[in-house]
C-alpha atoms as a PDB file:
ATOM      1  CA  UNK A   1       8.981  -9.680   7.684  1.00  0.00           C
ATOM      2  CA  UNK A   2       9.502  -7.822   3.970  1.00  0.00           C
ATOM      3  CA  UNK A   3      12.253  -6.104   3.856  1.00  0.00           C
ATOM      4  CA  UNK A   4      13.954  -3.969   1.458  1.00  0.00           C
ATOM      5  CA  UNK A   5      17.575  -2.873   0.271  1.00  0.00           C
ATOM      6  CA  UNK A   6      17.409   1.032   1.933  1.00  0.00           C
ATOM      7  CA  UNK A   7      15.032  -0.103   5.202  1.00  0.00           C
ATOM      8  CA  UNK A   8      16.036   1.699   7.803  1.00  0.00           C
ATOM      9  CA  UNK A   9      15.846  -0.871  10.955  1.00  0.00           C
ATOM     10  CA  UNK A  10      15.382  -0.983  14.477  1.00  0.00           C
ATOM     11  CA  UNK A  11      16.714  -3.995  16.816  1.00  0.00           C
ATOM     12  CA  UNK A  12      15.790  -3.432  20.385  1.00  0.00           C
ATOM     13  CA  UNK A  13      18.281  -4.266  23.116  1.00  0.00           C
ATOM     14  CA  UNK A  14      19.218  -7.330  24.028  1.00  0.00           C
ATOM     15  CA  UNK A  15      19.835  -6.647  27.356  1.00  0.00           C
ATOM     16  CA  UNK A  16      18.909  -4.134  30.088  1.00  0.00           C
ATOM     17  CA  UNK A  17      21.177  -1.427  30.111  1.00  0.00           C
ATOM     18  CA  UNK A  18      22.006  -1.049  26.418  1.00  0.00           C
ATOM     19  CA  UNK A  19      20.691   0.775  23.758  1.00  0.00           C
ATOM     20  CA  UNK A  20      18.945  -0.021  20.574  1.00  0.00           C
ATOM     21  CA  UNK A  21      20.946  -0.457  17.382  1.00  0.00           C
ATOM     22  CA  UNK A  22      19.978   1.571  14.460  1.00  0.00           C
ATOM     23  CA  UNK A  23      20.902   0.536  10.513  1.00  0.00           C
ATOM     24  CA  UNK A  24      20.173   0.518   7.220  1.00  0.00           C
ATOM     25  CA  UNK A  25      19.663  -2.790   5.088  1.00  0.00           C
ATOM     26  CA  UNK A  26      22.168  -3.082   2.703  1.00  0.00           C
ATOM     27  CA  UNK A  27      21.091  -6.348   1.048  1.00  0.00           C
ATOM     28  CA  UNK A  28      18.681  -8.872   1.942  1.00  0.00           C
ATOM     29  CA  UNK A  29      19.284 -12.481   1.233  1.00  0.00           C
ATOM     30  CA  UNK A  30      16.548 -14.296   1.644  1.00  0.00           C
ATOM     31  CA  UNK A  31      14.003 -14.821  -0.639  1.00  0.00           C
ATOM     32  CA  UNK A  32      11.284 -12.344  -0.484  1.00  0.00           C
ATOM     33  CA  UNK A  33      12.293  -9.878   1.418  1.00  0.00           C
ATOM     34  CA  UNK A  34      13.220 -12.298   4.305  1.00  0.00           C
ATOM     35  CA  UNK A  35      16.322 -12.708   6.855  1.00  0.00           C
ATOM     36  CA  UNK A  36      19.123 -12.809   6.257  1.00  0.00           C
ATOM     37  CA  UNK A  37      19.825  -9.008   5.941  1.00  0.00           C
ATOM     38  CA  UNK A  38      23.045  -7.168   5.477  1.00  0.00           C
ATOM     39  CA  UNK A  39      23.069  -3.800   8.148  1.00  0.00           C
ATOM     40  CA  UNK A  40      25.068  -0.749   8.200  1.00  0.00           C
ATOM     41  CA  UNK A  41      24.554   0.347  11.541  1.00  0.00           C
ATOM     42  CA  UNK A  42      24.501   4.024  12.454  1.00  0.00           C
ATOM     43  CA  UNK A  43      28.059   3.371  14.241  1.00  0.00           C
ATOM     44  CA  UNK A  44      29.529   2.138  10.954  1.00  0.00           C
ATOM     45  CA  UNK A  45      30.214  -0.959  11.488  1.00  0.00           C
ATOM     46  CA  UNK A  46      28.148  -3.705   8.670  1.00  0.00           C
ATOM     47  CA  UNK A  47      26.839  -7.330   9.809  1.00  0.00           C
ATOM     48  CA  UNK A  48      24.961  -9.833   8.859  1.00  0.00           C
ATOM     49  CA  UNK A  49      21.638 -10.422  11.084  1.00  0.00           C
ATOM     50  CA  UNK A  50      19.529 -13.117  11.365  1.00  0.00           C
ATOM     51  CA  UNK A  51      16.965 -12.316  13.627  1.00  0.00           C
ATOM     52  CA  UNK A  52      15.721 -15.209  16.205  1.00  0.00           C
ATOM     53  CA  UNK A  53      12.697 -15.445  18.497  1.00  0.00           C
ATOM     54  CA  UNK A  54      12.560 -12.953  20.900  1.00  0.00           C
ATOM     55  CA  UNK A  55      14.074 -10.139  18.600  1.00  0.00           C
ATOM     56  CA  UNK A  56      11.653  -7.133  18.158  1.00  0.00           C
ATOM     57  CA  UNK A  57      12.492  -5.536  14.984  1.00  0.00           C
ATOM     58  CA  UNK A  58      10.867  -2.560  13.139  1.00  0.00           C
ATOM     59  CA  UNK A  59      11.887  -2.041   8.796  1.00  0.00           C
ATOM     60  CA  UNK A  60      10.542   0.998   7.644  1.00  0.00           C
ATOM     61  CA  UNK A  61      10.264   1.874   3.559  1.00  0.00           C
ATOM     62  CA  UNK A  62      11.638   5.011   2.770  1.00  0.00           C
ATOM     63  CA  UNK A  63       8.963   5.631  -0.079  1.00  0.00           C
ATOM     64  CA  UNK A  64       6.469   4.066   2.523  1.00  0.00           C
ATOM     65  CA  UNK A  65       6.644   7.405   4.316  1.00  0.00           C
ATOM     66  CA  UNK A  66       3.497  10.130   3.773  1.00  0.00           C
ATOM     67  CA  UNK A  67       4.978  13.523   1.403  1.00  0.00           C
ATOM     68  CA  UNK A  68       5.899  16.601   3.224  1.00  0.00           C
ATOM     69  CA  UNK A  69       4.537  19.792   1.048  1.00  0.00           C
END
């Protein structure tokens, strides 16, 4: 995974029942674009995540995205 300082990301539940968590990646520490990332989640709160097998993920590029005329 390549991601980006601005990615918006995606981590599906854990568990049935909850919902997915929704951030942006505020800095990425690994080299090349890899884990570990900083998140702001959409509920405010900022973690680190290291994502481990089994975690389904999903980094979008904001200038990745087609232009709207």
């Amino acid at each position: 995974m390549e991601a980006r300082v601005g990615d918006r990301i995606t981590m599906a539940a854990e568990h049935v029942g909850q919902s997915t968590r929704e951030g942006v990646i505020r800095e990425v520490k690994g080299a090349g674009g890899a884990p570990p990332y900083v998140v702001e989640w959409a509920d405010g709160h900022t973690g680190l995540i290291h994502p481990g097998p089994g975690s389904v993920l999903r980094c979008e590029h904001p200038d990745d995205e087609p232009a709207t005329s």
